[in-house]
C-alpha atoms as a PDB file:
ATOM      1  CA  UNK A   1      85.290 126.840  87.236  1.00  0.00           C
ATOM      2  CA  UNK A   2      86.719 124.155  88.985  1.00  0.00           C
ATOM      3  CA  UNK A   3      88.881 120.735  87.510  1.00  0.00           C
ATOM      4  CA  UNK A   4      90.617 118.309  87.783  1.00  0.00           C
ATOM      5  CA  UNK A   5      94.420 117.730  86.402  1.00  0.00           C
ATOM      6  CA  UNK A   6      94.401 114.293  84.068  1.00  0.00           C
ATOM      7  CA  UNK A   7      97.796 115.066  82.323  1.00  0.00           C
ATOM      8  CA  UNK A   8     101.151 117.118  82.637  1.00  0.00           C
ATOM      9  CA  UNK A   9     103.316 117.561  79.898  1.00  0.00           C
ATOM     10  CA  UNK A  10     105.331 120.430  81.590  1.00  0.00           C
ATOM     11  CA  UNK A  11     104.182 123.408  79.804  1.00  0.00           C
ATOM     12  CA  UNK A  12     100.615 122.223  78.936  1.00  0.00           C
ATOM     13  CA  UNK A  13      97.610 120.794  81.580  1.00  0.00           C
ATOM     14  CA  UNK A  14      94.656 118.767  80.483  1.00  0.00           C
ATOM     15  CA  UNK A  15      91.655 119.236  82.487  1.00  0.00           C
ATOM     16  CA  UNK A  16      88.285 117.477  83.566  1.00  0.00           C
ATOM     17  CA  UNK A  17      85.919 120.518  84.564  1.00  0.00           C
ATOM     18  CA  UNK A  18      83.364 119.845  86.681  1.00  0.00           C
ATOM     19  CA  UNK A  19      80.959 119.972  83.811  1.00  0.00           C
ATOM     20  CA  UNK A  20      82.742 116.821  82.426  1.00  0.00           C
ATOM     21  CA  UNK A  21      84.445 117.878  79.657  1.00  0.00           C
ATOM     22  CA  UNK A  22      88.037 118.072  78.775  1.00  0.00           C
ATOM     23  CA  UNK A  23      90.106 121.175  78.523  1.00  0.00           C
ATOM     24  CA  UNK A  24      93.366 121.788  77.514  1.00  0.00           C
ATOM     25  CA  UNK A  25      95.002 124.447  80.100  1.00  0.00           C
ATOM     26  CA  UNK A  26      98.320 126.517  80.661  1.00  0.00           C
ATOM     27  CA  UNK A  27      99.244 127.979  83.381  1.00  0.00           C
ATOM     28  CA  UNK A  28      98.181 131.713  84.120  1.00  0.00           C
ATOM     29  CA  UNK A  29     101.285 134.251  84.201  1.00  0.00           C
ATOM     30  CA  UNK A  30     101.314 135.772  87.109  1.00  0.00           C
ATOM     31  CA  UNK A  31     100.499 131.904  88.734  1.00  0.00           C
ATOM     32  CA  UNK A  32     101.618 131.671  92.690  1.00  0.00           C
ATOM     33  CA  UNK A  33     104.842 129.841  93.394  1.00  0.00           C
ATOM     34  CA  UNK A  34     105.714 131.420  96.650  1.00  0.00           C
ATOM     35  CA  UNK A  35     105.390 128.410  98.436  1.00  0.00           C
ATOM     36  CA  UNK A  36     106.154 125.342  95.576  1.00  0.00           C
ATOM     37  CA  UNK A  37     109.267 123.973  96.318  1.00  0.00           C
ATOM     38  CA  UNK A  38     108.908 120.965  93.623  1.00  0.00           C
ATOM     39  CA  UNK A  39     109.883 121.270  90.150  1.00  0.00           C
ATOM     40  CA  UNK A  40     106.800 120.691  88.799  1.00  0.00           C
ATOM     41  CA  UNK A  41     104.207 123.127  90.247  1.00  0.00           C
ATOM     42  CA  UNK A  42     100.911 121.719  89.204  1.00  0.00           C
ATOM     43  CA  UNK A  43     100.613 117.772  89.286  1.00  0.00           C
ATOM     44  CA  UNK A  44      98.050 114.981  87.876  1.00  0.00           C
ATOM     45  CA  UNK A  45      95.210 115.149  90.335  1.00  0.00           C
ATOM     46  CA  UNK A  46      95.532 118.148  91.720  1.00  0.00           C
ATOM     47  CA  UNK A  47      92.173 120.239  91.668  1.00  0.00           C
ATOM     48  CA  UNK A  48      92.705 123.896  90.574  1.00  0.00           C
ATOM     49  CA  UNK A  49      90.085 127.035  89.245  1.00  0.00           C
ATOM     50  CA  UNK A  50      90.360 127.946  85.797  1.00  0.00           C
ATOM     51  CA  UNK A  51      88.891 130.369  83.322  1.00  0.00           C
ATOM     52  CA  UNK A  52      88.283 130.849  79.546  1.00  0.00           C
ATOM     53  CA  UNK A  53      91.481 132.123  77.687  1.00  0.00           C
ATOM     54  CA  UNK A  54      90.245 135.584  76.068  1.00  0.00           C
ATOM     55  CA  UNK A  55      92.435 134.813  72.672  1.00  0.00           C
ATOM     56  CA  UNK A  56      92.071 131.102  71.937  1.00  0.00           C
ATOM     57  CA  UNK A  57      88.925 129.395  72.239  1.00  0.00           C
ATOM     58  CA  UNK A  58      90.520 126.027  72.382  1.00  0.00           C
ATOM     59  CA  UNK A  59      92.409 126.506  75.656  1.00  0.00           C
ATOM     60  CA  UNK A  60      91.489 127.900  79.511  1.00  0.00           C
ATOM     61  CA  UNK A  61      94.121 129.115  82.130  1.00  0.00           C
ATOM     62  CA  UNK A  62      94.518 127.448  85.253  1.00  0.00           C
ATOM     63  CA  UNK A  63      94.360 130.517  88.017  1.00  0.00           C
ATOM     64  CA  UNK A  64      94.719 128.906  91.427  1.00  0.00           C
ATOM     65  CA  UNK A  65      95.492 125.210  93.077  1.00  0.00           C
ATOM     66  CA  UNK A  66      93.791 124.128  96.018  1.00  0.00           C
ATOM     67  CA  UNK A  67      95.060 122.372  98.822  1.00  0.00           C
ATOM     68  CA  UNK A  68      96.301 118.842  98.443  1.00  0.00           C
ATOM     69  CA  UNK A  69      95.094 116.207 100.263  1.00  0.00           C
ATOM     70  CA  UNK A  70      98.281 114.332  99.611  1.00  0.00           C
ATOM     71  CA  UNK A  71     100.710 113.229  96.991  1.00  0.00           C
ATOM     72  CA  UNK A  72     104.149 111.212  96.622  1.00  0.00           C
ATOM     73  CA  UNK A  73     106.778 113.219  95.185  1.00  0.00           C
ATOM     74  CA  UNK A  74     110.275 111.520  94.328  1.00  0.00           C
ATOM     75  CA  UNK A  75     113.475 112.715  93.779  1.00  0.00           C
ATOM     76  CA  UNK A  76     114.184 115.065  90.594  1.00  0.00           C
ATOM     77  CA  UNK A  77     116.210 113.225  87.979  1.00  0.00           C
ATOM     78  CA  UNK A  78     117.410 116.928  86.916  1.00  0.00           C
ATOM     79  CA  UNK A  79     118.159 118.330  90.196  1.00  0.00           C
ATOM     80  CA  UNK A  80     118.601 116.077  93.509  1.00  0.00           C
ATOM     81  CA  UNK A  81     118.243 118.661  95.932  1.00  0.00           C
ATOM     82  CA  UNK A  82     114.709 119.115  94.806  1.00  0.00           C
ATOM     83  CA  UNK A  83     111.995 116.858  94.095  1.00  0.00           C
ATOM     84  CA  UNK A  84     109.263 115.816  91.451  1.00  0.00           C
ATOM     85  CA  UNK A  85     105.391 115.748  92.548  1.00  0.00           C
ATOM     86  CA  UNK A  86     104.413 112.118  90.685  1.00  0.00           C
ATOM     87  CA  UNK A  87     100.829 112.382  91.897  1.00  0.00           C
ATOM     88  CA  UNK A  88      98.246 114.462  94.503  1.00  0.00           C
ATOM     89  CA  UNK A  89      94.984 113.310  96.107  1.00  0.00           C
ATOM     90  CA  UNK A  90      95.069 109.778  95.866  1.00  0.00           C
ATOM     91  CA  UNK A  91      93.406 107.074  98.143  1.00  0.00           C
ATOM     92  CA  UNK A  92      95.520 104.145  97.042  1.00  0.00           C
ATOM     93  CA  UNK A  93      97.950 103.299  95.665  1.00  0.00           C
ATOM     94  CA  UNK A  94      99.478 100.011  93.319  1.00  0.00           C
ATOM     95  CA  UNK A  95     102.843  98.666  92.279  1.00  0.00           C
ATOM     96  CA  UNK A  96     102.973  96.222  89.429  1.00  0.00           C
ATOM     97  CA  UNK A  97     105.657  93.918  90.263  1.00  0.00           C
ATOM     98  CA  UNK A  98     107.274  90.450  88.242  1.00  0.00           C
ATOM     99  CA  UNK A  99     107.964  87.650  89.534  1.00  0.00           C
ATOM    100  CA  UNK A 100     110.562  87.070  86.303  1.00  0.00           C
ATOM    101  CA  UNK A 101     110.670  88.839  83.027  1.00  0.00           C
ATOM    102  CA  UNK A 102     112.148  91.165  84.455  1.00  0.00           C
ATOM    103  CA  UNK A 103     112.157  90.171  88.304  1.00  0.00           C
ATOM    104  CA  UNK A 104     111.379  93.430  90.679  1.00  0.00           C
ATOM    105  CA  UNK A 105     113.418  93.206  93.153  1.00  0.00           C
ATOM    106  CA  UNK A 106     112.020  94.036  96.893  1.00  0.00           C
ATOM    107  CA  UNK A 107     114.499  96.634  97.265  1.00  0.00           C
ATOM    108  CA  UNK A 108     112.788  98.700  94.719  1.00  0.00           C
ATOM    109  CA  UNK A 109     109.264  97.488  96.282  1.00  0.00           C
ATOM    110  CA  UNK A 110     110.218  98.700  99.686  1.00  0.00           C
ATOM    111  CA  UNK A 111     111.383 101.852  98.354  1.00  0.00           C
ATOM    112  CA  UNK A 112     107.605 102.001  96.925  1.00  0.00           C
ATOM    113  CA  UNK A 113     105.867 101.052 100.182  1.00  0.00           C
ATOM    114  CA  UNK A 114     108.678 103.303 102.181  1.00  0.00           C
ATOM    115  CA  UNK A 115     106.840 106.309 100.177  1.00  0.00           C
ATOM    116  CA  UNK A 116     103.658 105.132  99.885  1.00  0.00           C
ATOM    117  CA  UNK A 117     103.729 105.067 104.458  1.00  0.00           C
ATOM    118  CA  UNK A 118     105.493 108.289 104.344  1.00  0.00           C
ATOM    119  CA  UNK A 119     102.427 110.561 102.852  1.00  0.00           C
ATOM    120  CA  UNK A 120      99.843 108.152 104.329  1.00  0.00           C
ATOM    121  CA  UNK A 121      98.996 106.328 101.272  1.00  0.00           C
ATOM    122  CA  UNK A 122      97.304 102.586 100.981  1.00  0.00           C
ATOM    123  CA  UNK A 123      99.921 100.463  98.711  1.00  0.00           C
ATOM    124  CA  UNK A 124      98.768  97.309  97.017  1.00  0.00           C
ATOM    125  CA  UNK A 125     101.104  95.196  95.381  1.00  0.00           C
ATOM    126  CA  UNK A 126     100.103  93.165  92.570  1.00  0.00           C
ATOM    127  CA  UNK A 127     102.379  90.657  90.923  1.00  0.00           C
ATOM    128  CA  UNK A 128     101.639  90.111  86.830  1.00  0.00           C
ATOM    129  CA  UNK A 129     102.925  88.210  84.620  1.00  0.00           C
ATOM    130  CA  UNK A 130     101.233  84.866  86.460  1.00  0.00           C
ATOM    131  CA  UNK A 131     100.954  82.653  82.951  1.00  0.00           C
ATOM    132  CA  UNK A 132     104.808  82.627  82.627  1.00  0.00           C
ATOM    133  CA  UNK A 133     104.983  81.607  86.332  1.00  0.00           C
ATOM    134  CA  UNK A 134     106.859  77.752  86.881  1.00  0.00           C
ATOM    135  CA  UNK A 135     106.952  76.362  89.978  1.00  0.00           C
ATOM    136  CA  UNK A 136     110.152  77.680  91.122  1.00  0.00           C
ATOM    137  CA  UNK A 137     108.015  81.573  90.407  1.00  0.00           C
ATOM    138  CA  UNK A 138     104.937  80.442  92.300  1.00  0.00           C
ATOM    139  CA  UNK A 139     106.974  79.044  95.133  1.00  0.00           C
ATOM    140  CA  UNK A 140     108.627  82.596  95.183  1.00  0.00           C
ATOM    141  CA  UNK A 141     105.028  84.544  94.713  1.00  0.00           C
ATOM    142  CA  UNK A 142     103.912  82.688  97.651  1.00  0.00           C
ATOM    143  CA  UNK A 143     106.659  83.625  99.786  1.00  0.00           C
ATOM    144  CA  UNK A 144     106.703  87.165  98.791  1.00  0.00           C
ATOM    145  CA  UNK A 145     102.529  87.370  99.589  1.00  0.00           C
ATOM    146  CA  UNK A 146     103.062  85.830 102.953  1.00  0.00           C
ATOM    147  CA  UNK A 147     105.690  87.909 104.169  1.00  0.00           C
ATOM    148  CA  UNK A 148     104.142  91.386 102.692  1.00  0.00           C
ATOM    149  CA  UNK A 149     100.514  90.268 103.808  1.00  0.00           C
ATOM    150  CA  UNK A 150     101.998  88.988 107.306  1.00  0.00           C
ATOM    151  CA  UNK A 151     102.538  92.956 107.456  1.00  0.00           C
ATOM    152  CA  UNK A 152      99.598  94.303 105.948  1.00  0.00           C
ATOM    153  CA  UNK A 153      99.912  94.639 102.823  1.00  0.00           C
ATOM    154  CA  UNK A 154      97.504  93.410 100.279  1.00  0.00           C
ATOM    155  CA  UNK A 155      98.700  91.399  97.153  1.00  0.00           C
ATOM    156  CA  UNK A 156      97.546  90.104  93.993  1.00  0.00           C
ATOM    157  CA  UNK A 157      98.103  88.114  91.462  1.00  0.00           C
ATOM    158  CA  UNK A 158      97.604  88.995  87.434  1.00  0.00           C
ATOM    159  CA  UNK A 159      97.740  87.608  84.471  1.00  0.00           C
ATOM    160  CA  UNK A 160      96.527  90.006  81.237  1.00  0.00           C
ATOM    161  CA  UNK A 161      97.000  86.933  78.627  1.00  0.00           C
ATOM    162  CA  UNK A 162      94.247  84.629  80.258  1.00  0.00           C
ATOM    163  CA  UNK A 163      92.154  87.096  82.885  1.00  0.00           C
ATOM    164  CA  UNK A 164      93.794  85.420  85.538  1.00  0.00           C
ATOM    165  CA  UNK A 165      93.242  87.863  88.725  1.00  0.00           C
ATOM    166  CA  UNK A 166      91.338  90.645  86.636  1.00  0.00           C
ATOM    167  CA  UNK A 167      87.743  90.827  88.830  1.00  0.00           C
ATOM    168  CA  UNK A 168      90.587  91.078  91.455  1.00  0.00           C
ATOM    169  CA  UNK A 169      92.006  94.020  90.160  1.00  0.00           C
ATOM    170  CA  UNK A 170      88.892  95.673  88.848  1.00  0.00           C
ATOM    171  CA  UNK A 171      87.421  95.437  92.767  1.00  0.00           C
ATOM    172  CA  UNK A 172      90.039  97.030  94.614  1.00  0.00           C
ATOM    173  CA  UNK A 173      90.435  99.936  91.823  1.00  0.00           C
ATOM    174  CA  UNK A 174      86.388 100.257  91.253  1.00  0.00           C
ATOM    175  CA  UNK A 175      85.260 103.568  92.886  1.00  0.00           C
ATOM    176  CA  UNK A 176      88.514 105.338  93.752  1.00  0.00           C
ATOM    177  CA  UNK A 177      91.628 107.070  92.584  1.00  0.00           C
ATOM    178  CA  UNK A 178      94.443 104.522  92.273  1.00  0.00           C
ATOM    179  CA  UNK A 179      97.984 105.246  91.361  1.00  0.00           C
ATOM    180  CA  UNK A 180      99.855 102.955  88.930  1.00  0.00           C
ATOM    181  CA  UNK A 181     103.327 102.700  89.400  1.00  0.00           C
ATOM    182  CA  UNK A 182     105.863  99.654  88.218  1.00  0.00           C
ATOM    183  CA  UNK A 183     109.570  99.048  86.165  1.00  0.00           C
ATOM    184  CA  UNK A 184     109.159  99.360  82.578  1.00  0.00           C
ATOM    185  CA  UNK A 185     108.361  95.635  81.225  1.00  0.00           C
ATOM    186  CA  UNK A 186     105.824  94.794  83.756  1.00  0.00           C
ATOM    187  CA  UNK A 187     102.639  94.667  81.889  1.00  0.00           C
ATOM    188  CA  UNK A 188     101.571  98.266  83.157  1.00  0.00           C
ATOM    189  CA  UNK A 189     100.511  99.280  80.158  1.00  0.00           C
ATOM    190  CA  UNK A 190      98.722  96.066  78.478  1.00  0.00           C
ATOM    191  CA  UNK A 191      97.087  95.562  82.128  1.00  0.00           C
ATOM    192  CA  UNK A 192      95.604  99.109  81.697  1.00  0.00           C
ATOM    193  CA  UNK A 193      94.250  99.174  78.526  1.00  0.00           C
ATOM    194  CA  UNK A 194      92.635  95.465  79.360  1.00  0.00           C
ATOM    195  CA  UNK A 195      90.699  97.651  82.158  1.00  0.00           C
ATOM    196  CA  UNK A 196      90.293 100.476  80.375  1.00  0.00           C
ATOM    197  CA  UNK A 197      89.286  98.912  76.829  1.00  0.00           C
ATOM    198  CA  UNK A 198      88.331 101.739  74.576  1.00  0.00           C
ATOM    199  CA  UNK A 199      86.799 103.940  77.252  1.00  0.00           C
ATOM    200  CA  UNK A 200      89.019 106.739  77.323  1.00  0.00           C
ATOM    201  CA  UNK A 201      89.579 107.629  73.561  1.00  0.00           C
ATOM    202  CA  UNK A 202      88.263 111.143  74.064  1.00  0.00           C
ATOM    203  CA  UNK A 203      90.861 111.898  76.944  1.00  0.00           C
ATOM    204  CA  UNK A 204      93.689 110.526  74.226  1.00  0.00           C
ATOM    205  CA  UNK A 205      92.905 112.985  71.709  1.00  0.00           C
ATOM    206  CA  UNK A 206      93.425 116.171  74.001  1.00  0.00           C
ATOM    207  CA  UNK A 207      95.870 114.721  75.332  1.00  0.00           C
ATOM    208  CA  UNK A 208      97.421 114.689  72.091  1.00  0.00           C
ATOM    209  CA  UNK A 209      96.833 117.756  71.324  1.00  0.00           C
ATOM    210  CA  UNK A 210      98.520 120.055  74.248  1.00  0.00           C
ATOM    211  CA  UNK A 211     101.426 117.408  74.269  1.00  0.00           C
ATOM    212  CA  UNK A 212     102.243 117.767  70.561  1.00  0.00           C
ATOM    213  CA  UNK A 213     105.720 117.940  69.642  1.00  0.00           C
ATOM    214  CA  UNK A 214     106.989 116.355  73.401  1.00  0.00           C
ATOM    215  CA  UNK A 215     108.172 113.143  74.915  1.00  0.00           C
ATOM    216  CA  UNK A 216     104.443 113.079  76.677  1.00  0.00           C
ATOM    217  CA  UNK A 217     105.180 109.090  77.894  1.00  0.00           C
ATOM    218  CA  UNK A 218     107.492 110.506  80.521  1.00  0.00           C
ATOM    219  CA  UNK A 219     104.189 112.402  82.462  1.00  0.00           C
ATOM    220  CA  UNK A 220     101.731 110.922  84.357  1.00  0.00           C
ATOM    221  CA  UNK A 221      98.103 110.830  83.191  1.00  0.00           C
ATOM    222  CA  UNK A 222      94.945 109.832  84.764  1.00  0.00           C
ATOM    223  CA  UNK A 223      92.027 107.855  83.085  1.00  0.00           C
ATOM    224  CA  UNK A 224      88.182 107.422  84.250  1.00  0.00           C
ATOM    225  CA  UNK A 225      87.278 103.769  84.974  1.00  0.00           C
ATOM    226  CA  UNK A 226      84.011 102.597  83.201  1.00  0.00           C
ATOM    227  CA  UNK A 227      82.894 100.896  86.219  1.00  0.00           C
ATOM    228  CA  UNK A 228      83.882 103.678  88.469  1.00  0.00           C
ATOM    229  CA  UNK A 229      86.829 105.864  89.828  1.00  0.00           C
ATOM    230  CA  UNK A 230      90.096 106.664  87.867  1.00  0.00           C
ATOM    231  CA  UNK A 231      93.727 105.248  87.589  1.00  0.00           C
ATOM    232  CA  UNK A 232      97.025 107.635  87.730  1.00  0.00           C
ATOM    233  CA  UNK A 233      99.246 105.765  85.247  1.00  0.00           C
ATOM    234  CA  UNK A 234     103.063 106.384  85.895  1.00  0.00           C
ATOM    235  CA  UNK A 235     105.723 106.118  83.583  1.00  0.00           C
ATOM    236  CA  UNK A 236     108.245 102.850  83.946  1.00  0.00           C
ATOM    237  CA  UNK A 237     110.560 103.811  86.729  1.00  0.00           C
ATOM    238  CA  UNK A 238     113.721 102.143  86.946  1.00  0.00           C
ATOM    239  CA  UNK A 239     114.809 103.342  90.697  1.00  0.00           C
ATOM    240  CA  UNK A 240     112.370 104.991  93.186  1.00  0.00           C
ATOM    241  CA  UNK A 241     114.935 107.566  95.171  1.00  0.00           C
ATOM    242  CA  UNK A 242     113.516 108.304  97.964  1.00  0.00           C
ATOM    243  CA  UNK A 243     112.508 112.188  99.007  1.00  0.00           C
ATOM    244  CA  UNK A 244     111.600 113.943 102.039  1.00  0.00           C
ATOM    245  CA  UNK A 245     113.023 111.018 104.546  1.00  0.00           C
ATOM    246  CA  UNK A 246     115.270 111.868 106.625  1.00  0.00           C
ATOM    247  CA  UNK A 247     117.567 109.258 108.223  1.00  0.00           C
ATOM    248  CA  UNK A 248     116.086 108.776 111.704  1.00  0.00           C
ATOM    249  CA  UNK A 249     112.628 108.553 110.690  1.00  0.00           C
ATOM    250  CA  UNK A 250     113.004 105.881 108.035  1.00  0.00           C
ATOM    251  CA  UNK A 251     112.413 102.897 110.246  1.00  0.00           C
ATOM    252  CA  UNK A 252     108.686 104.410 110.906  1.00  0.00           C
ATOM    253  CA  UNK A 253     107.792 103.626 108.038  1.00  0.00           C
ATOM    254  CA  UNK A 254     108.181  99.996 108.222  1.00  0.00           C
ATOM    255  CA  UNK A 255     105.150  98.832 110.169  1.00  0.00           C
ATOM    256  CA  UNK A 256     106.906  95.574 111.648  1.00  0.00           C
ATOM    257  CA  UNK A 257     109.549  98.090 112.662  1.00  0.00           C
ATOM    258  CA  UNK A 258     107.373 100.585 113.920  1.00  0.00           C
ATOM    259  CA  UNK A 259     105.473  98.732 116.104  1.00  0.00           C
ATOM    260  CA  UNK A 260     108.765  97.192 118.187  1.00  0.00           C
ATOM    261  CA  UNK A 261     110.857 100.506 117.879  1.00  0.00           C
ATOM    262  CA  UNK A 262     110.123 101.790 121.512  1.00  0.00           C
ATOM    263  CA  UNK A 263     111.050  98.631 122.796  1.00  0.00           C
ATOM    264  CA  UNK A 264     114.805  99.122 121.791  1.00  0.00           C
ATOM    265  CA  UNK A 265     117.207 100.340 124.476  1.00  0.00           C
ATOM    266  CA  UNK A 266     118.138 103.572 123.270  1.00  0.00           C
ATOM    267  CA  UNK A 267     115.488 106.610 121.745  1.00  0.00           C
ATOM    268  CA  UNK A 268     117.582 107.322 118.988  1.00  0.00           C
ATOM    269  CA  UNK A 269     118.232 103.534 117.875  1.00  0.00           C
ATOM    270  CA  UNK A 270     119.087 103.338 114.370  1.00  0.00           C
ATOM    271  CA  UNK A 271     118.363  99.626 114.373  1.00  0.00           C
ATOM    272  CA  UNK A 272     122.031  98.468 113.254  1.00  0.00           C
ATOM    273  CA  UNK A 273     125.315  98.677 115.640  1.00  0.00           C
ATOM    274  CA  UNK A 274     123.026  99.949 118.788  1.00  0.00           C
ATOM    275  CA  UNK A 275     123.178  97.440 121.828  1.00  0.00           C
ATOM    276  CA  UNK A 276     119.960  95.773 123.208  1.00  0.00           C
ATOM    277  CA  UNK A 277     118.097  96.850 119.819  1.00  0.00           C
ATOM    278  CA  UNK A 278     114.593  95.113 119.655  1.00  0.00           C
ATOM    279  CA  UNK A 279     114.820  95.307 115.726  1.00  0.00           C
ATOM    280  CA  UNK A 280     117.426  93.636 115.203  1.00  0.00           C
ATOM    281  CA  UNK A 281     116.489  91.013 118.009  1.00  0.00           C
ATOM    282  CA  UNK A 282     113.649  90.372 115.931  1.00  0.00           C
ATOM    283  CA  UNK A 283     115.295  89.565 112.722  1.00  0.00           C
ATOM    284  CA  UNK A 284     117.405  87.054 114.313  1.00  0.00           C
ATOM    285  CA  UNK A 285     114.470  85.083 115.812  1.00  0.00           C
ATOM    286  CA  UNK A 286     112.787  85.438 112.344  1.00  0.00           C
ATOM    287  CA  UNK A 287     109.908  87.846 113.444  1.00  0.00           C
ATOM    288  CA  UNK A 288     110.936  90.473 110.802  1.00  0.00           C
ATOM    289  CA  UNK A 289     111.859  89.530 107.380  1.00  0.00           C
ATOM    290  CA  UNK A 290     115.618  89.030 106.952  1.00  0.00           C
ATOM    291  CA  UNK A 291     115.651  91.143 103.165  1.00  0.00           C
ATOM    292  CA  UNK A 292     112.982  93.346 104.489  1.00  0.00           C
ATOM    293  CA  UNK A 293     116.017  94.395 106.825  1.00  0.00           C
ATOM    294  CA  UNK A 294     118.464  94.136 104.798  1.00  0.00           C
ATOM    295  CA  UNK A 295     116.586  96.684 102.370  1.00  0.00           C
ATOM    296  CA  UNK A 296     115.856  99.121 105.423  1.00  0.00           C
ATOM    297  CA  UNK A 297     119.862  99.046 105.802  1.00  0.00           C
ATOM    298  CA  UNK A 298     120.268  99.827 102.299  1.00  0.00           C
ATOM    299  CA  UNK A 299     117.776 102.628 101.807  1.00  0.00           C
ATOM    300  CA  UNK A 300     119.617 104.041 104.797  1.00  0.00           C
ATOM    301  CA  UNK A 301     122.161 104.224 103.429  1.00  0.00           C
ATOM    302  CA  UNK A 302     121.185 105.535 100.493  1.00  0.00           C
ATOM    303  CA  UNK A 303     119.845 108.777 102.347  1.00  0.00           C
ATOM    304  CA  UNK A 304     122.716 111.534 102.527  1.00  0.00           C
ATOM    305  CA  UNK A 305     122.391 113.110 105.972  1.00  0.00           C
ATOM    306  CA  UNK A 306     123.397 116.351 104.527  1.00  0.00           C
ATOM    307  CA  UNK A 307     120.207 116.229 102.576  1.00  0.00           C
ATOM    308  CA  UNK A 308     117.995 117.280 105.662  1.00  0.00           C
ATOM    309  CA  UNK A 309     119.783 120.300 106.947  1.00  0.00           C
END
């Protein structure tokens, strides 16, 4: 039978077969890992076969993955030169970012939308938090949407306390699979169950069950939308390192970089002590954001050359 991953706790898998029930799974002994080079080798939406476990009748065996679609991986906390599968087959994806209490910086939401271009995935980024917003916070909201949407990225506003933004949310999540991703002390959690309301009770309980005895908050898990398609809900991140970059392809994955890279003087521009750079041309005359720079320069640093060899 075929299924669909809703939660990792490690050791233990819970499943959506394709008959639409829930299963809790392990994974089968003699599983493949010839050619899984993360640390986790099945992930939250990843589709895999399974089959009824001969000795307990509460729990199948997942026997094969299939092939991804996609997924965003980051760094392994436990081991750096490895990394950590957060999420597979997804067709958007959404960072919940603050304004204040506590302020996101756009160095970690450029690390998000860095990975998001990397494995081809749609990145929406929602600000919450909107009642607690003065005018000095709105003034910086609308700066922040014009120069991310002046780019092509889409961005909302939220507020869980009074609805503010929530048909919003609910449109651009309704019908597909949407990962969640934010700092702890967004709102992530109170903005999900406001969506979710008491829809997903069932999934709670075996998910319960196979993470019994763990620290299951630090996994992701994926819930079914009542009005159609499912959220991946992330635990609170507070840095996003980035994996699988290398140095000299970073600055493709900033669009307003990427589409005035060939026009520097040299192939191998880096975009920072190079002569006749268009990049950095363009940050003078204010076509490219000054901290969107200044945050390419500091994620580019932050890759270790010695990393990709």
């Amino acid at each position: 039978m075929k299924a669909t991953v809703y939660k990792s706790t490690g050791s233990w898998y819970v499943l959506k077969g394709e008959d639409g029930q829930f299963y809790n799974a392990r994974l089968k002994g003699k599983f493949k890992m010839d050619e899984i080079t993360s640390t986790n080798p099945i992930a939250v939406g990843d589709h895999v076969a399974f089959e009824l476990e001969t000795d307990q009748q509460d729990a199948v065996i997942i026997t094969d993955l299939f092939p991804r679609s996609n997924y965003v991986n980051r760094i392994s906390p436990a081991n750096r030169r490895m990394h950590h599968i957060i999420a597979s087959n997804i067709d958007q994806s959404v960072l919940i970012a603050t304004i204040k209490d506590p302020k996101t910086s756009t160095g970690f939401i450029d690390r998000f939308l860095v990975t998001c271009e990397a494995f081809h995935i749609s990145a929406i980024i929602l600000f919450n938090k909107a009642d607690i917003y003065k005018d000095k916070e709105r003034n910086l909201f609308e700066e922040r949407k014009d120069a991310y949407e002046k780019i092509g990225y889409k961005v909302l506003l939220s507020s869980v306390n009074d609805d503010r933004g929530m048909d919003d949310v609910k449109n651009v999540l309704q019908d597909r699979i949407t990962l969640i991703s934010g700092h702890s002390g967004v709102g992530k959690s109170s903005l999900i169950n406001k969506i979710l309301g008491d829809s997903n009770i069932k999934t709670s309980e075996v998910s319960n069950w196979s993470g019994k005895g763990m620290h299951t908050t630090t996994f992701a898990e994926m819930y079914d939308l009542p009005f159609g398609g499912q959220i991946i809900d992330t635990p609170g991140m507070r840095e996003l390192a980035i994996a699988d970059i290398p140095r000299h392809e970073l600055a493709h994955y900033f669009p307003e970089m990427r589409a005035l890279m060939n026009e520097c003087q040299y192939n191998n521009c880096m975009h920072i002590n190079e002569p006749s750079c268009a990049i950095k041309e363009a940050v003078s005359e204010g076509i490219i954001n000054e901290e969107r720079y200044i945050n390419y320069c500091t994620i580019l640093d932050s890759i270790k050359e010695n990393d990709w060899e």
